[in-house]
Protein backbone atom coordinates (compact mmCIF):
# COMPACT_ATOMS: atom_id res chain seq x y z
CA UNK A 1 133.41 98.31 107.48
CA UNK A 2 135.61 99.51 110.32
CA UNK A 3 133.83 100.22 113.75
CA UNK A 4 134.94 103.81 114.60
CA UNK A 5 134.57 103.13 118.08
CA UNK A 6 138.11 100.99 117.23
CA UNK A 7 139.96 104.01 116.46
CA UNK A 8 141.91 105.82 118.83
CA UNK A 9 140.65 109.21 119.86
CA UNK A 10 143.54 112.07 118.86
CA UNK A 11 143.30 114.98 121.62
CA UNK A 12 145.74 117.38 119.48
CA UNK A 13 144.20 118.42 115.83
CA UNK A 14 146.46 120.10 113.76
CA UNK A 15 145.51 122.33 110.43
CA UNK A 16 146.92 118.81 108.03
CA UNK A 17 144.74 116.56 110.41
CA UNK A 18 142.03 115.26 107.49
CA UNK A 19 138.26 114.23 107.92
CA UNK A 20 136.86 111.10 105.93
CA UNK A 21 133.59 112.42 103.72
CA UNK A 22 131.44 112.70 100.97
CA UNK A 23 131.56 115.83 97.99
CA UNK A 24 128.53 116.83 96.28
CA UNK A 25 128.48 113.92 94.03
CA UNK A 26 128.74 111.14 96.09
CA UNK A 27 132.76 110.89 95.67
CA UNK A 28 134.65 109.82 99.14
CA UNK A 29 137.21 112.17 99.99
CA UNK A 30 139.47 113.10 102.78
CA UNK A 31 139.50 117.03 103.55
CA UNK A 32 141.99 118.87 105.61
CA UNK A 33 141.09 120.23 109.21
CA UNK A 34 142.09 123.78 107.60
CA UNK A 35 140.44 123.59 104.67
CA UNK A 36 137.61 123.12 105.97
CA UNK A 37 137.96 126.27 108.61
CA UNK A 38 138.17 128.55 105.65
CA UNK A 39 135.28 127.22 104.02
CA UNK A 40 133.62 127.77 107.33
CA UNK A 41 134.93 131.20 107.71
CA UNK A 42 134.41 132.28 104.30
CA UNK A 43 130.60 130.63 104.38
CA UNK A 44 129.06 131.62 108.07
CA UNK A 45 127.23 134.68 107.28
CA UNK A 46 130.10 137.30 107.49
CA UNK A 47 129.93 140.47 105.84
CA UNK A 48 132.93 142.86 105.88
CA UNK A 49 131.94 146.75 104.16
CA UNK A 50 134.88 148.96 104.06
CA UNK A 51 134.05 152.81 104.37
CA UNK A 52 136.71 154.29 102.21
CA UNK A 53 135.71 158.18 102.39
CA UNK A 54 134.29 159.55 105.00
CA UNK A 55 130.28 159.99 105.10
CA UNK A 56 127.57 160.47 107.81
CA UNK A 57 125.12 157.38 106.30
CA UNK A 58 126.90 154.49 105.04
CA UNK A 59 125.03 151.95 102.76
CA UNK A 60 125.59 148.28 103.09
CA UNK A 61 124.32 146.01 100.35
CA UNK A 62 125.77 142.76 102.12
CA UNK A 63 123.80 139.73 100.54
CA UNK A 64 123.14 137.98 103.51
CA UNK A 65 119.17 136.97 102.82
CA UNK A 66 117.95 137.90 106.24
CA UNK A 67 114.45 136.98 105.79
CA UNK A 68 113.67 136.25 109.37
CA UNK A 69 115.86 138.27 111.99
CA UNK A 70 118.25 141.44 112.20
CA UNK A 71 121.95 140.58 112.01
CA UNK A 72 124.40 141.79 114.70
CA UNK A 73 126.56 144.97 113.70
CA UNK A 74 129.85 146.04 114.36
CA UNK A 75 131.50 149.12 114.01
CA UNK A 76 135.27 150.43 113.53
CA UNK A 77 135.63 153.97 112.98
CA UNK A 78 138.93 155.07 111.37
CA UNK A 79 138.91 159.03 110.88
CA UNK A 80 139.34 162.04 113.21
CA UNK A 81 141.49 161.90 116.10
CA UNK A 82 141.44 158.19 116.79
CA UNK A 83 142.02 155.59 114.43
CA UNK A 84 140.56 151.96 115.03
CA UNK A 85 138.14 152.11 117.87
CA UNK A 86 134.46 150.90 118.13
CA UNK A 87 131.61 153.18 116.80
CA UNK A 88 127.95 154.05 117.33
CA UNK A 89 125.56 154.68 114.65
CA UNK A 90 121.55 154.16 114.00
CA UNK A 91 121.18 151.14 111.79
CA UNK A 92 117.75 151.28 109.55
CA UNK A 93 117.61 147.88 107.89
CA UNK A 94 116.14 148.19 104.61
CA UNK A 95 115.92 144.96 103.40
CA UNK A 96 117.17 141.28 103.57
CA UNK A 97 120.14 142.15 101.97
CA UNK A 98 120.69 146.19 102.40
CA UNK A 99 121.29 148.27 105.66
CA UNK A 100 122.04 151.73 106.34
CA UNK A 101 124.41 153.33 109.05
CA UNK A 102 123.78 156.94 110.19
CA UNK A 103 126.57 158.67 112.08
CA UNK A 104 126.25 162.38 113.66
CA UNK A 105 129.14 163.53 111.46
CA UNK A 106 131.00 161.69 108.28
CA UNK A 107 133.19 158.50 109.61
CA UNK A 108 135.30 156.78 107.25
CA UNK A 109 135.70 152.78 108.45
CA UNK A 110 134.60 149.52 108.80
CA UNK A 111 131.21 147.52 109.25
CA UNK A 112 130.98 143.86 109.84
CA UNK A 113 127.28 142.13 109.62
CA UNK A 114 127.38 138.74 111.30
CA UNK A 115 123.97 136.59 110.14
């Protein structure tokens, strides 16, 4: 078996660069630099709720299984005068997996949960 000391180091990855592992059975396999990004992005704990009509408490079921801490919230508002900009709302977390979002008035927008 190669040494991987032996193999020169590559200071510029690129999204076809590959990585040398194992899948879930055992199998070798070689899996692309951007592959594996999205299966990063798609897996860390990310929750994206979209706010279609406007309401003043906004329920997130997200799925996230937060057993033992509070995740971090972020808001974008897009009704009223301004469209896109950062909100402010009381989160009550009701469980591991549902939150709620109370506004002063009905916003229409986005929430995103990060574990």
């Amino acid at each position: 078996m190669p040494r991987i000391n032996k193999y020169q180091l590559d200071s510029t990855i690129s999204d076809t660069d590959k990585l040398l592992g194992t899948d879930e059975n055992g199998n070798t396999r070689n899996f692309k630099i951007k592959d594996l990004s999205n299966f990063f992005a798609e897996n860390s704990g990310t929750f994206k709720h979209v706010q279609n009509s406007a309401s003043a408490t906004w329920t997130v079921t997200h799925n996230l299984d937060l057993t033992d801490h509070l995740p971090h919230v972020s808001l974008k508002i897009d009704s009223g005068t301004y469209d896109n900009v950062q909100g402010t709302g009381i989160v009550t977390y009701v469980n591991k997996n549902q939150l709620t979002i109370a506004f002063s008035s009905a916003q229409s927008g986005f929430a995103y949960i990060k574990k």
